[in-house]
C-alpha atoms as a PDB file:
ATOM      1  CA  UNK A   1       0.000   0.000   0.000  1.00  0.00           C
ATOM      2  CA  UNK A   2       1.039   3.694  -0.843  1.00  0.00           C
ATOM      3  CA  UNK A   3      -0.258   6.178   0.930  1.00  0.00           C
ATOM      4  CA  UNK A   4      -0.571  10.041  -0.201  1.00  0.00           C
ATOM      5  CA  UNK A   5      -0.663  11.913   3.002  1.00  0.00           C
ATOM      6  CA  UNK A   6      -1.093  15.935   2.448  1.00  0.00           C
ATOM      7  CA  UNK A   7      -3.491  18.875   2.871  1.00  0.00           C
ATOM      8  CA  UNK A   8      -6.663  19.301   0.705  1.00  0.00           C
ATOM      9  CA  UNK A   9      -6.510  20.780  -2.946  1.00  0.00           C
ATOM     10  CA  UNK A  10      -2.270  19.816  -2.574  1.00  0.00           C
ATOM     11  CA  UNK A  11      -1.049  17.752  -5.191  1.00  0.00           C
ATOM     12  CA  UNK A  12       1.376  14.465  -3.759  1.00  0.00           C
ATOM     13  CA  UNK A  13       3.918  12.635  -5.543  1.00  0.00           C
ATOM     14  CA  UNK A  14       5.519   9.163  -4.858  1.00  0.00           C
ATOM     15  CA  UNK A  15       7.832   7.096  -6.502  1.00  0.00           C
ATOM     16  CA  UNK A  16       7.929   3.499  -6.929  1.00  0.00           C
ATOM     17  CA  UNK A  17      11.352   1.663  -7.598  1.00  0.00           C
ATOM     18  CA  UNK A  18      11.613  -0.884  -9.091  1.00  0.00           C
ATOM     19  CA  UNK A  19      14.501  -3.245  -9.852  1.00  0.00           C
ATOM     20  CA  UNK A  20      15.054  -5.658 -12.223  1.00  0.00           C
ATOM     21  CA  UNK A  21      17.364  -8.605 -11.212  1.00  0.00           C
ATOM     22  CA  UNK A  22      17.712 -10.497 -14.674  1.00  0.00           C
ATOM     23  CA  UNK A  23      19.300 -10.431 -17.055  1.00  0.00           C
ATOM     24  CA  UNK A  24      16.705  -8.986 -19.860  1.00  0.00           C
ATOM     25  CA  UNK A  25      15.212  -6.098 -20.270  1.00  0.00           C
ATOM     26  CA  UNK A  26      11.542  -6.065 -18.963  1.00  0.00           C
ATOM     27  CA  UNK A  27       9.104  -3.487 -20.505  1.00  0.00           C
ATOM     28  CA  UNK A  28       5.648  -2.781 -18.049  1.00  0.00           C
ATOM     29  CA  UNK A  29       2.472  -1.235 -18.976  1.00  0.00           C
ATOM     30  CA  UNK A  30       1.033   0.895 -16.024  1.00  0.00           C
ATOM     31  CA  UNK A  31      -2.923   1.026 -15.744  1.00  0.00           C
ATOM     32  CA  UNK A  32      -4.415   2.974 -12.998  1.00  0.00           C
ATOM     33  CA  UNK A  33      -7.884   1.225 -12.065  1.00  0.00           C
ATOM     34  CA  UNK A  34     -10.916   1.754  -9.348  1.00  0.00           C
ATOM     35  CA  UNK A  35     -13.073   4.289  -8.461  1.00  0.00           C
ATOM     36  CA  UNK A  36     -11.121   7.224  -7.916  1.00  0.00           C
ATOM     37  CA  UNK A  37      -8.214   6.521 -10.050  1.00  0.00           C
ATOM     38  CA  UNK A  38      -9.035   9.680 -11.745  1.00  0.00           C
ATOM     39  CA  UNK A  39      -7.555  11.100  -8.736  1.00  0.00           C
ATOM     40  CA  UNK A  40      -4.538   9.761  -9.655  1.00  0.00           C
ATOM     41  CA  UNK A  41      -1.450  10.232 -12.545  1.00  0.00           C
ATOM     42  CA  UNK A  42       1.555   8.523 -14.503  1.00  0.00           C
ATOM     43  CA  UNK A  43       3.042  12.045 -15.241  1.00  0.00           C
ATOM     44  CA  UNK A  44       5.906  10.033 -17.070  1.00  0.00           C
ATOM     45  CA  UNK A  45       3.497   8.019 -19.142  1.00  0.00           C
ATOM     46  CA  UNK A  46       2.089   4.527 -18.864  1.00  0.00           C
ATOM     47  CA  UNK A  47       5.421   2.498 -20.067  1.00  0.00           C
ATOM     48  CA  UNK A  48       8.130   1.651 -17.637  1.00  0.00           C
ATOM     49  CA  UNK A  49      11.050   0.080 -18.642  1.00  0.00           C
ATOM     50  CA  UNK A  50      13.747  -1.884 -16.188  1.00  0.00           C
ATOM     51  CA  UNK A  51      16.770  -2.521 -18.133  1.00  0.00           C
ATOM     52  CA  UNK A  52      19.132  -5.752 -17.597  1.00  0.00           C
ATOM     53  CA  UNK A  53      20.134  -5.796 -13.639  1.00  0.00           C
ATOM     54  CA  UNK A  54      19.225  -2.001 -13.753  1.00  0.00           C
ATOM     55  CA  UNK A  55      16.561   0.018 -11.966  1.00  0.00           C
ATOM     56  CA  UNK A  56      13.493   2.362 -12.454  1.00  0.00           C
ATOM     57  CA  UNK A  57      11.316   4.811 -10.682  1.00  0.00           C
ATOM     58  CA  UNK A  58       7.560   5.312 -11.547  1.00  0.00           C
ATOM     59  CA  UNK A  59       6.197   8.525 -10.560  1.00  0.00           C
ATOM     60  CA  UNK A  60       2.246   8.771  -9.228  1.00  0.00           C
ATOM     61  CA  UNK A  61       0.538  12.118  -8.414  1.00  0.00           C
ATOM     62  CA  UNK A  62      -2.548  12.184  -6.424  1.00  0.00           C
ATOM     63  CA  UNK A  63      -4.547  15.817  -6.168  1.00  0.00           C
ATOM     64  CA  UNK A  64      -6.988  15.585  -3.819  1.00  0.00           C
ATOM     65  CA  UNK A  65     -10.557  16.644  -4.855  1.00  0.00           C
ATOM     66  CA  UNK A  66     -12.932  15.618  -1.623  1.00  0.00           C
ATOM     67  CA  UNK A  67     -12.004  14.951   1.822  1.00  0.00           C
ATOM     68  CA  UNK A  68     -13.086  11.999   2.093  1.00  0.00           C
ATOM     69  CA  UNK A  69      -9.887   9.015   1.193  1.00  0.00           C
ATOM     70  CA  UNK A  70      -9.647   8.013  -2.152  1.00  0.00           C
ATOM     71  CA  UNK A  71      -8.164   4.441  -3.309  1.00  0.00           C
ATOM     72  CA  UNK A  72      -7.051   2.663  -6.683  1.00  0.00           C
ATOM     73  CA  UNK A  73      -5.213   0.191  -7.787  1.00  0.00           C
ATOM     74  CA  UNK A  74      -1.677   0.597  -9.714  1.00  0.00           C
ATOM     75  CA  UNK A  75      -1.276  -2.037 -12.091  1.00  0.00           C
ATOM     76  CA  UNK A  76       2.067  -2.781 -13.766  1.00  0.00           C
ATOM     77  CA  UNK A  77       1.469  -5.696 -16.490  1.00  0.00           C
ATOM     78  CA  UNK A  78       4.490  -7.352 -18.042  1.00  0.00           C
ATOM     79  CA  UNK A  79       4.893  -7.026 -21.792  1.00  0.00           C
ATOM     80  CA  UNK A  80       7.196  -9.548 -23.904  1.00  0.00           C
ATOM     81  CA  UNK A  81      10.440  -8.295 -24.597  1.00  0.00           C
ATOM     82  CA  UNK A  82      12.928 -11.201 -26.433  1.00  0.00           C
ATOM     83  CA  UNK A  83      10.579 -13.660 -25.092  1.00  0.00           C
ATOM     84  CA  UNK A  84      10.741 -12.730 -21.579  1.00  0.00           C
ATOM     85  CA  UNK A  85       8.285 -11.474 -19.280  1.00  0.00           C
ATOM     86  CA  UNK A  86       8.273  -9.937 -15.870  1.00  0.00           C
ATOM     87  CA  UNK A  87       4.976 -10.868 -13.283  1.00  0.00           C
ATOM     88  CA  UNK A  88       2.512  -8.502 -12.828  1.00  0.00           C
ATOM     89  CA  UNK A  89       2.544  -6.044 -10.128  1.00  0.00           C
ATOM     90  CA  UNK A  90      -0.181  -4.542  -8.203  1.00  0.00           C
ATOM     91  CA  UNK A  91      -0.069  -1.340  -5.851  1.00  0.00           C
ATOM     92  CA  UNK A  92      -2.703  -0.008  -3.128  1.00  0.00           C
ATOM     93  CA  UNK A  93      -3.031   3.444  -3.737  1.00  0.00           C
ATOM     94  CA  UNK A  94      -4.340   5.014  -0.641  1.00  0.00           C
ATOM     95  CA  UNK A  95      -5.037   9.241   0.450  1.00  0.00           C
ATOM     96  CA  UNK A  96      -5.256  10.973   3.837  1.00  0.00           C
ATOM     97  CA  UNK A  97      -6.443  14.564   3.691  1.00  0.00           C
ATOM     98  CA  UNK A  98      -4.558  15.756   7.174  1.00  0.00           C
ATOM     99  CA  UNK A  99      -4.941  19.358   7.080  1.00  0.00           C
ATOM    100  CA  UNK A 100      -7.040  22.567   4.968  1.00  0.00           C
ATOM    101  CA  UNK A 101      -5.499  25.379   4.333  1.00  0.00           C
ATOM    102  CA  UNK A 102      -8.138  27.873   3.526  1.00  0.00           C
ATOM    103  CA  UNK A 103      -7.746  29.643  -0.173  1.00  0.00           C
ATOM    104  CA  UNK A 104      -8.094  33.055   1.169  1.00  0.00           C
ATOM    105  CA  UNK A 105     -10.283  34.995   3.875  1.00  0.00           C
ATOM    106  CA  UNK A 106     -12.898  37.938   3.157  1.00  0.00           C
ATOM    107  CA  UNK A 107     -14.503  39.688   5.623  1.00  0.00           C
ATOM    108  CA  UNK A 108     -17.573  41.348   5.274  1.00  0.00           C
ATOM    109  CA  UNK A 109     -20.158  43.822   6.993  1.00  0.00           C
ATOM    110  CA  UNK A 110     -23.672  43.464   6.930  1.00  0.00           C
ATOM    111  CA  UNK A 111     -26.525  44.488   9.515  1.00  0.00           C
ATOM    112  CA  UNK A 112     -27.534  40.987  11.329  1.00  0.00           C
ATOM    113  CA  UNK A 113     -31.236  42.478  11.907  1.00  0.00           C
ATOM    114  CA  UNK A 114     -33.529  45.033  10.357  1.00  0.00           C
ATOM    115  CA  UNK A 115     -36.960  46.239  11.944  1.00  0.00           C
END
């Protein structure tokens, strides 16, 4: 599980590394499902690619539209490079809303009560 802890209306990146321990390169396609994956971005695109006993880093933004937590599902499926294949990888995506900051203050004056 990843969470996205921030204040409301903030946007929150994380990074996912990944490593790839053999000795081909493996090529992933990432899909971003549920019911608030909207909520959610690849800002790097939707293909990741490990190379031979390399690394890699997916970025995912969350911008928070309600207060209540929003979840998805990051799904990294395995596409055939040379005949190999990497297993597929899935990802809680998980938000806390911990603070509000308020977008700005106006005061008014107005009578309360009018005979």
């Amino acid at each position: 599980t990843i969470e996205f802890t921030g204040a409301f209306h903030a946007t929150v990146v994380k990074k996912v590394h990944l490593k790839n321990p053999s000795i081909k390169t493996l090529m992933y396609d990432a899909t971003l499902v549920g019911r608030e994956a909207d909520d959610f971005s690849l800002p790097d695109g939707n293909t990741v690619i490990i190379p031979p006993k390399g690394q890699a880093s997916v970025n995912v933004e969350f911008t928070s539209r309600f207060l209540h937590p929003a979840e998805a599902m990051l799904l990294l499926i395995s596409k055939t490079v040379g005949g190999i294949g990497g297993a597929t990888l899935t990802f809680s995506l998980k938000s806390k809303i911990t603070h509000i900051e308020p977008a700005g203050i106006l005061k008014c004056k107005s009578p309360c009560y009018e005979l």
